[in-house]
N, C-alpha and C. Protein backbone atom coordinates (compact mmCIF):
# COMPACT_ATOMS: atom_id res chain seq x y z
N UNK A 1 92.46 21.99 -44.14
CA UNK A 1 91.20 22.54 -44.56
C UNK A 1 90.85 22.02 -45.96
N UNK A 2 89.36 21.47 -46.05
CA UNK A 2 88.95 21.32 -47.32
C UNK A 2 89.05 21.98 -48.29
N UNK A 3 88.60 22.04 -49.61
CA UNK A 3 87.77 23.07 -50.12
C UNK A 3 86.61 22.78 -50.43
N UNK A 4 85.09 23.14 -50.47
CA UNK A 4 84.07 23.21 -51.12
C UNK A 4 84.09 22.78 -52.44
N UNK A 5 83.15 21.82 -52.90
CA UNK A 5 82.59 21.70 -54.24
C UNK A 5 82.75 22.82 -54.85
N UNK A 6 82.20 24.32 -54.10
CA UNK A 6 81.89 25.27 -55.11
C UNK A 6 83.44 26.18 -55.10
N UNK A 7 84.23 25.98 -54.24
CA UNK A 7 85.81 26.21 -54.23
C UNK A 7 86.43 25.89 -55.04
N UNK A 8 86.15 24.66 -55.40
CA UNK A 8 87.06 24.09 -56.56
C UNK A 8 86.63 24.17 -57.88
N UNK A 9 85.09 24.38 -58.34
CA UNK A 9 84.32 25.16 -59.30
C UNK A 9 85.04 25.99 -59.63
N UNK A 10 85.01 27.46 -58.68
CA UNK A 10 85.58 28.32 -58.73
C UNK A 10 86.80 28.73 -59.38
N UNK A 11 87.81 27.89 -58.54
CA UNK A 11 89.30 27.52 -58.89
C UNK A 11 89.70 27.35 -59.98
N UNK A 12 88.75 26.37 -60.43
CA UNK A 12 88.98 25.58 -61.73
C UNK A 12 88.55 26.75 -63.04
N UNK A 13 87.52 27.49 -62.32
CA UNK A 13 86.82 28.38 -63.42
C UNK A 13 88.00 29.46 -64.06
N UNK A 14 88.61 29.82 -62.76
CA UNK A 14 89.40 31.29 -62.48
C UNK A 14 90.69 30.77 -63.28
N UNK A 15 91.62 29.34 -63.07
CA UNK A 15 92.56 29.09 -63.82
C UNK A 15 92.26 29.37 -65.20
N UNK A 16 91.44 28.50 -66.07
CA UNK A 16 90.77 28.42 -66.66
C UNK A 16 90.46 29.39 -67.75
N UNK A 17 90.16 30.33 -66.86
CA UNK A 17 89.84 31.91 -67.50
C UNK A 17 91.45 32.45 -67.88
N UNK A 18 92.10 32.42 -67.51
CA UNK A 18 93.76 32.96 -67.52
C UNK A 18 94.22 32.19 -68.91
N UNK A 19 94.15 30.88 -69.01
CA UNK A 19 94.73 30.07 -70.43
C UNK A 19 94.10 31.04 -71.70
N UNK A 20 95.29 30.89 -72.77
CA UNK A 20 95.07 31.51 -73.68
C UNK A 20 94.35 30.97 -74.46
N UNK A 21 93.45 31.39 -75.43
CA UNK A 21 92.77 31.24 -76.66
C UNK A 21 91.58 30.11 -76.18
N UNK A 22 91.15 30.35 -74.54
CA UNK A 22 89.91 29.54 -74.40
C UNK A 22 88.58 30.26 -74.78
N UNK A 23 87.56 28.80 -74.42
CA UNK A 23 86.50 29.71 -74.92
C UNK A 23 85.40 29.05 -73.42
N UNK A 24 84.00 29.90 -73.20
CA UNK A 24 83.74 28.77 -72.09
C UNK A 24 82.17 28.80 -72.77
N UNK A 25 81.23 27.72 -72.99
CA UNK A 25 79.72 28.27 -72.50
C UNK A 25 78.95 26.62 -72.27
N UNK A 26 78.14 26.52 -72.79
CA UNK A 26 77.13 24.97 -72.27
C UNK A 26 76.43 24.59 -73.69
N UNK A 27 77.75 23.54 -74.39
CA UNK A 27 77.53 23.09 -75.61
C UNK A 27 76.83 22.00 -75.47
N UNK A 28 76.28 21.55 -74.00
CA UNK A 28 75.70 19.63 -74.28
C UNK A 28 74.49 19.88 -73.64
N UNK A 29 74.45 20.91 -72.21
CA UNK A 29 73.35 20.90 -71.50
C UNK A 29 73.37 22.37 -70.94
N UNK A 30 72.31 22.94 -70.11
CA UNK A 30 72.50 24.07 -69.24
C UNK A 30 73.28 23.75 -67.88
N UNK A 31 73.34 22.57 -67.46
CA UNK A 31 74.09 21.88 -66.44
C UNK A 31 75.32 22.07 -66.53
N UNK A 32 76.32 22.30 -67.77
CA UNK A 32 77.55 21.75 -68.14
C UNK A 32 78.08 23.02 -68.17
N UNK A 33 79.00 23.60 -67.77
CA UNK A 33 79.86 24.68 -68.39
C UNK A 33 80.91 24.11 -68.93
N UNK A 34 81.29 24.03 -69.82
CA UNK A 34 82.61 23.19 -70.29
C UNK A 34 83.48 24.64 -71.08
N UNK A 35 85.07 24.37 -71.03
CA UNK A 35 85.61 25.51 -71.14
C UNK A 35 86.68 24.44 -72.82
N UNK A 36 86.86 25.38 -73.58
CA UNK A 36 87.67 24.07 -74.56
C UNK A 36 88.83 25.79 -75.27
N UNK A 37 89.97 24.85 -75.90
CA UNK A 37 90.49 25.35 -76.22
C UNK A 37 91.01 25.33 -77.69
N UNK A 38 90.49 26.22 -78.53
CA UNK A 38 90.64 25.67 -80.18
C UNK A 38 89.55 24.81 -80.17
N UNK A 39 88.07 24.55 -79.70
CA UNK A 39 87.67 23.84 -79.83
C UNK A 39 87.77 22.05 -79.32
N UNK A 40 88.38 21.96 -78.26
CA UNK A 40 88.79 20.86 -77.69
C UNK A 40 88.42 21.40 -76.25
N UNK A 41 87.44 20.54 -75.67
CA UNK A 41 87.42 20.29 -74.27
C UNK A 41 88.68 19.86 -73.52
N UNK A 42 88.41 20.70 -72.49
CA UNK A 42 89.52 20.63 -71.44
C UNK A 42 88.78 20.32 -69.93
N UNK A 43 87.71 21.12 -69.50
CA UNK A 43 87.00 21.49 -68.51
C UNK A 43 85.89 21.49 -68.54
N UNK A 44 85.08 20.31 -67.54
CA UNK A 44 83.67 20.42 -67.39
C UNK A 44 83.34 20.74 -65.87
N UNK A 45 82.40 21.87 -65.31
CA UNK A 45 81.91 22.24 -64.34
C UNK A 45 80.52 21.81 -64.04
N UNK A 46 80.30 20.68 -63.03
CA UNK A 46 79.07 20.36 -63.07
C UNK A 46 78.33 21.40 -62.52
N UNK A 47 77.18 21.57 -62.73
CA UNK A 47 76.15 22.44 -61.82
C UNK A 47 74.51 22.24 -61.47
N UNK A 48 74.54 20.98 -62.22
CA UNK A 48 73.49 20.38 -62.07
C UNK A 48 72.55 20.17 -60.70
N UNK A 49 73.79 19.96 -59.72
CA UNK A 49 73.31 18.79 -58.68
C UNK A 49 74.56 19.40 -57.41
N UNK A 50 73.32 20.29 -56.35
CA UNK A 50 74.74 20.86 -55.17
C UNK A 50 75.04 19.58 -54.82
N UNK A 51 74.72 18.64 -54.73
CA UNK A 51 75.77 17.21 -53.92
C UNK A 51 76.55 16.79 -55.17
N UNK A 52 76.86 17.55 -56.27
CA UNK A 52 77.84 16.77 -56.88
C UNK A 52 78.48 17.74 -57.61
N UNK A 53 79.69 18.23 -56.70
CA UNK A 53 79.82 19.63 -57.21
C UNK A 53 81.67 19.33 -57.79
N UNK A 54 81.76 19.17 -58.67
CA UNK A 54 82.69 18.82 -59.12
C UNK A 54 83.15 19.20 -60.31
N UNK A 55 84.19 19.11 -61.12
CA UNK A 55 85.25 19.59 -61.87
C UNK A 55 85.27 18.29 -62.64
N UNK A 56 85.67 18.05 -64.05
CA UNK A 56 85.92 16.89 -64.87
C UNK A 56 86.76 17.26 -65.76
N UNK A 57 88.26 17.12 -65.77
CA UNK A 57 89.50 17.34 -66.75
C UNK A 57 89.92 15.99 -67.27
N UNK A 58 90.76 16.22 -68.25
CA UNK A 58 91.37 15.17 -69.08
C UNK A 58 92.55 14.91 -67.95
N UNK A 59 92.86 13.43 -68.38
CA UNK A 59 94.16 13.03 -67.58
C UNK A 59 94.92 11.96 -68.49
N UNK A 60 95.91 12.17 -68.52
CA UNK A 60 96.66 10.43 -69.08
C UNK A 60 96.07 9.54 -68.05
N UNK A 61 95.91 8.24 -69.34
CA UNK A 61 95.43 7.25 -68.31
C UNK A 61 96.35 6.71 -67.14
N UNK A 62 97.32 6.59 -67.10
CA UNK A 62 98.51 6.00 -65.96
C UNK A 62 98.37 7.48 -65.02
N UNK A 63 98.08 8.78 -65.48
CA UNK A 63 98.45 9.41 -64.30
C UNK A 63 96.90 9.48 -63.50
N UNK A 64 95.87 9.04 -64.36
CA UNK A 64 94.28 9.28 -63.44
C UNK A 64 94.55 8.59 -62.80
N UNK A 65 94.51 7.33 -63.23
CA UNK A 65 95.19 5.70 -62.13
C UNK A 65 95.83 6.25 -60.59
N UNK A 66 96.85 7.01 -61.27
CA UNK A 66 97.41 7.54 -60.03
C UNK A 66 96.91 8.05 -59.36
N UNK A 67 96.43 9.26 -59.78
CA UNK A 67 95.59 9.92 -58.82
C UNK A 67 94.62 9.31 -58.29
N UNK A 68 93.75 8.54 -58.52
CA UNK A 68 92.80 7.69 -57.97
C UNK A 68 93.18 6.67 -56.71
N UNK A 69 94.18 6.35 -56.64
CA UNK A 69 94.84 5.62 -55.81
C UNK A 69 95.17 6.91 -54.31
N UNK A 70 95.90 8.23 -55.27
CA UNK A 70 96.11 8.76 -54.25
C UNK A 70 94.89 9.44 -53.72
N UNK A 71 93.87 9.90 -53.90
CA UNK A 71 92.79 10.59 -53.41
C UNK A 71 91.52 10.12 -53.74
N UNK A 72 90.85 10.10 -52.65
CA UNK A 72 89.71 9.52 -52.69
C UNK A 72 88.49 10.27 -53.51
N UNK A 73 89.00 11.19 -53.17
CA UNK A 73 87.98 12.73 -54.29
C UNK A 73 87.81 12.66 -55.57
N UNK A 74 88.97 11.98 -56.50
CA UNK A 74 89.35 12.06 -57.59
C UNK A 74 88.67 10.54 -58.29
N UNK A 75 88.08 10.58 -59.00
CA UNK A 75 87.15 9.38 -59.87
C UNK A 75 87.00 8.98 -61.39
N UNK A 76 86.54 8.35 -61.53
CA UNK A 76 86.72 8.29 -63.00
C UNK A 76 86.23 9.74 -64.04
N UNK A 77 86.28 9.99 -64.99
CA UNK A 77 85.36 10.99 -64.98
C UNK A 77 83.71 10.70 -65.75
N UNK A 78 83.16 11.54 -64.77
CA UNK A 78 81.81 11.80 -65.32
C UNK A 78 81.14 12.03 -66.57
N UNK A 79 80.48 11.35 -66.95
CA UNK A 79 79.82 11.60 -68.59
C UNK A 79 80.66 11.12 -69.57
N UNK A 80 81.71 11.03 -69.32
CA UNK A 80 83.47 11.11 -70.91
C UNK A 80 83.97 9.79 -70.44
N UNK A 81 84.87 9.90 -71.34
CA UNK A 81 85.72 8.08 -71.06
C UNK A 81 86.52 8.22 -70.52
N UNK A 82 85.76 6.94 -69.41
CA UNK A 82 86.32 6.80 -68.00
C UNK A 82 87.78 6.73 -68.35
N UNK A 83 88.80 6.69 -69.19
CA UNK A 83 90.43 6.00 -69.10
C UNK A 83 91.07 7.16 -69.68
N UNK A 84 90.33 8.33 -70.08
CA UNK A 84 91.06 9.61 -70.40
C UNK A 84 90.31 11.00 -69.23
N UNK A 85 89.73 10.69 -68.79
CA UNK A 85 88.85 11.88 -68.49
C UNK A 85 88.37 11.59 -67.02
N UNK A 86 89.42 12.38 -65.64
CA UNK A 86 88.94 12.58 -63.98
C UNK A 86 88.08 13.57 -63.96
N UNK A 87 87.35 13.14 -62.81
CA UNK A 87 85.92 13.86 -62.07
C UNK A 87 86.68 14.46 -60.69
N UNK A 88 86.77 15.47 -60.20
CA UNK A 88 87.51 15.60 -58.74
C UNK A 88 86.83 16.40 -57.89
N UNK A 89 86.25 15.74 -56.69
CA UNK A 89 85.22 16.59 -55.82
C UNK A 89 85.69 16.99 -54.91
N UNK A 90 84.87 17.29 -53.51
CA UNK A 90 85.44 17.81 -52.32
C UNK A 90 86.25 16.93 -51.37
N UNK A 91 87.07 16.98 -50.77
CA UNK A 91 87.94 16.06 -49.89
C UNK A 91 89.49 16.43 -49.27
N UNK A 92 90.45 15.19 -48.84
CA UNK A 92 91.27 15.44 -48.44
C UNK A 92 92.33 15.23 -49.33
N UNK A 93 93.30 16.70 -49.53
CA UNK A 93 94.29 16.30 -50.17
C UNK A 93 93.60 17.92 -51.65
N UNK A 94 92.42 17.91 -51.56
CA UNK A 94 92.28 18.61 -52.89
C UNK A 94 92.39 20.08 -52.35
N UNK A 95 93.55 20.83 -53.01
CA UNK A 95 94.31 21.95 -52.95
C UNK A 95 93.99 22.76 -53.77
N UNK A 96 93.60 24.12 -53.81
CA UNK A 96 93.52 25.15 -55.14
C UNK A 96 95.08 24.47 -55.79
N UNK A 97 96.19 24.55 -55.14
CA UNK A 97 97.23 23.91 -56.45
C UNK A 97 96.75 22.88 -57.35
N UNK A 98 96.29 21.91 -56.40
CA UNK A 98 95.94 20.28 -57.05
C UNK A 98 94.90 21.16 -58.27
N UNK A 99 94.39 21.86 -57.99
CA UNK A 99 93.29 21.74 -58.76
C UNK A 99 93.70 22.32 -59.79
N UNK A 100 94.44 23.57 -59.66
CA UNK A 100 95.45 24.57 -60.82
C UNK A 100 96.15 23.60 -61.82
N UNK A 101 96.96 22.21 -61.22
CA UNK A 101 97.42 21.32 -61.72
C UNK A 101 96.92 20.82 -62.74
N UNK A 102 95.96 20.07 -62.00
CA UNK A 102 94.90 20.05 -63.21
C UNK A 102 93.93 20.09 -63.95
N UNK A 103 93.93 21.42 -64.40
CA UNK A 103 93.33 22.10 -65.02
C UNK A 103 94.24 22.33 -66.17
N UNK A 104 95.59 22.60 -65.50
CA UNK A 104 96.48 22.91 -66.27
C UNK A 104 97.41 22.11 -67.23
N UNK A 105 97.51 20.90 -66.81
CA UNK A 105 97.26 19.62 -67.16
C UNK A 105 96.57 19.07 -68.31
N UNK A 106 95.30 19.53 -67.96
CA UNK A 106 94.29 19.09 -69.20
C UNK A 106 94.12 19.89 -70.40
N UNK A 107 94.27 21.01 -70.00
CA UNK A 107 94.50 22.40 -71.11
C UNK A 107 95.57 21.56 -71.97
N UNK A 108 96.81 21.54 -71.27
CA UNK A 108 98.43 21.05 -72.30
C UNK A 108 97.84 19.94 -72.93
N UNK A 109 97.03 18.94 -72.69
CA UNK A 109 96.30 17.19 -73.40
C UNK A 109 95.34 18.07 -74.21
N UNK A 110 94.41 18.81 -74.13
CA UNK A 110 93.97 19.09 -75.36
C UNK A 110 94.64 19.86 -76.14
N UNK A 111 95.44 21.13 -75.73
CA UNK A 111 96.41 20.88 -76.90
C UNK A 111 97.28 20.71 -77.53
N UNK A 112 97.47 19.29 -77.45
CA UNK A 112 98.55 18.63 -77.99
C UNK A 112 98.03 18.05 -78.75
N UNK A 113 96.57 17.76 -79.24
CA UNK A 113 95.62 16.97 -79.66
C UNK A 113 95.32 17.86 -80.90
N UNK A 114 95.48 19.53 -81.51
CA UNK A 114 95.07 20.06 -81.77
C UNK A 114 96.73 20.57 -83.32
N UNK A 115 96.40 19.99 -84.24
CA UNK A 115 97.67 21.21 -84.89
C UNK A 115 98.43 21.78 -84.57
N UNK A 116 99.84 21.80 -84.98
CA UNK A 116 100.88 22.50 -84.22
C UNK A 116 100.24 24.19 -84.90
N UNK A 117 99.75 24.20 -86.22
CA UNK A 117 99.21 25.82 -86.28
C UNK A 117 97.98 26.57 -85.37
N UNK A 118 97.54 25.62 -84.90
CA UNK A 118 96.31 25.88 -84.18
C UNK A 118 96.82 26.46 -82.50
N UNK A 119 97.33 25.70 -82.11
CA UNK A 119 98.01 26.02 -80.79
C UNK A 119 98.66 27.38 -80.26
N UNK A 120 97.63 27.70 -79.28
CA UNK A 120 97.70 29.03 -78.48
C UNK A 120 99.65 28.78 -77.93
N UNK A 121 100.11 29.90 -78.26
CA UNK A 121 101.35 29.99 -77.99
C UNK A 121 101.85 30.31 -76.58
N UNK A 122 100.35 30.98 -75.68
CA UNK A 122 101.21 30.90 -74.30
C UNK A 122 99.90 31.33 -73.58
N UNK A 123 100.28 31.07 -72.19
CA UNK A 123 98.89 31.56 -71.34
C UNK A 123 98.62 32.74 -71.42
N UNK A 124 97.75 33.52 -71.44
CA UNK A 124 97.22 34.77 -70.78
C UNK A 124 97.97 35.24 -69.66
N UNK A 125 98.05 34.76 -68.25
CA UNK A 125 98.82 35.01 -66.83
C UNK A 125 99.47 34.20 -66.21
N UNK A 126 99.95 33.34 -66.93
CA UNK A 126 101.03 32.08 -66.41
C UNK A 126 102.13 33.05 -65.51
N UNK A 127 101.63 31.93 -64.85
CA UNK A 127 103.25 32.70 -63.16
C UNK A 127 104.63 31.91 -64.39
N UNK A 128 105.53 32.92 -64.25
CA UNK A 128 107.34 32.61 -64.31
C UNK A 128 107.35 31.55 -63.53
């Protein structure tokens, strides 16, 4: 079973919401929900456009690569630079995990990017 564009919105929103010391609202457009942490983007939710209903997280460049190879869903990302930053839409292979992944994923890349004083010390509802 797939999930929906608006499934993985969702998904992405709900992880998202659980990380500690985020913040979420629409700093570039009314289109954009972007979620950042300390001020660092992590998460963009498109909403612009129902045929392009997709999620845009940070990735190391060798692991987007990867993923791109492995799923067809998964793209450069949208709007940001293409060699740090996946777009991931509806398809085969995309899992509420995959998507938990990364989300979760991109949260840890922004902050690592951010002051070791600045850095939220732990999630909100991280599973053991």
């Amino acid at each position: 079973m797939n999930l929906s564009g608006e499934d993985i919105q969702n998904e992405a929103r709900r992880v998202a919401d659980e990380l500690s010391d985020t913040s979420c609202g629409y700093p570039f457009t009314e289109h954009l929900q972007v979620w950042k942490v300390a001020g660092k983007v992590f998460l963009i939710v498109t909403e612009d456009d129902p045929d392009l209903e997709i999620i845009t997280v940070k990735a190391e460049p060798h692991h987007g690569d990867t993923l791109r190879r492995e799923h067809a869903a998964i793209s450069r990302g949208h709007y940001l630079d293409k060699d740090h930053w996946i777009s991931i839409g509806t398809g085969k292979g995309i899992t509420p995990g995959v998507v938990k992944d990364l989300v979760q994923d991109s949260y840890d890349l922004a902050q690592e990017q951010l002051p070791v004083k600045d850095r939220p010390h732990q999630a909100k509802h991280r599973d053991a």
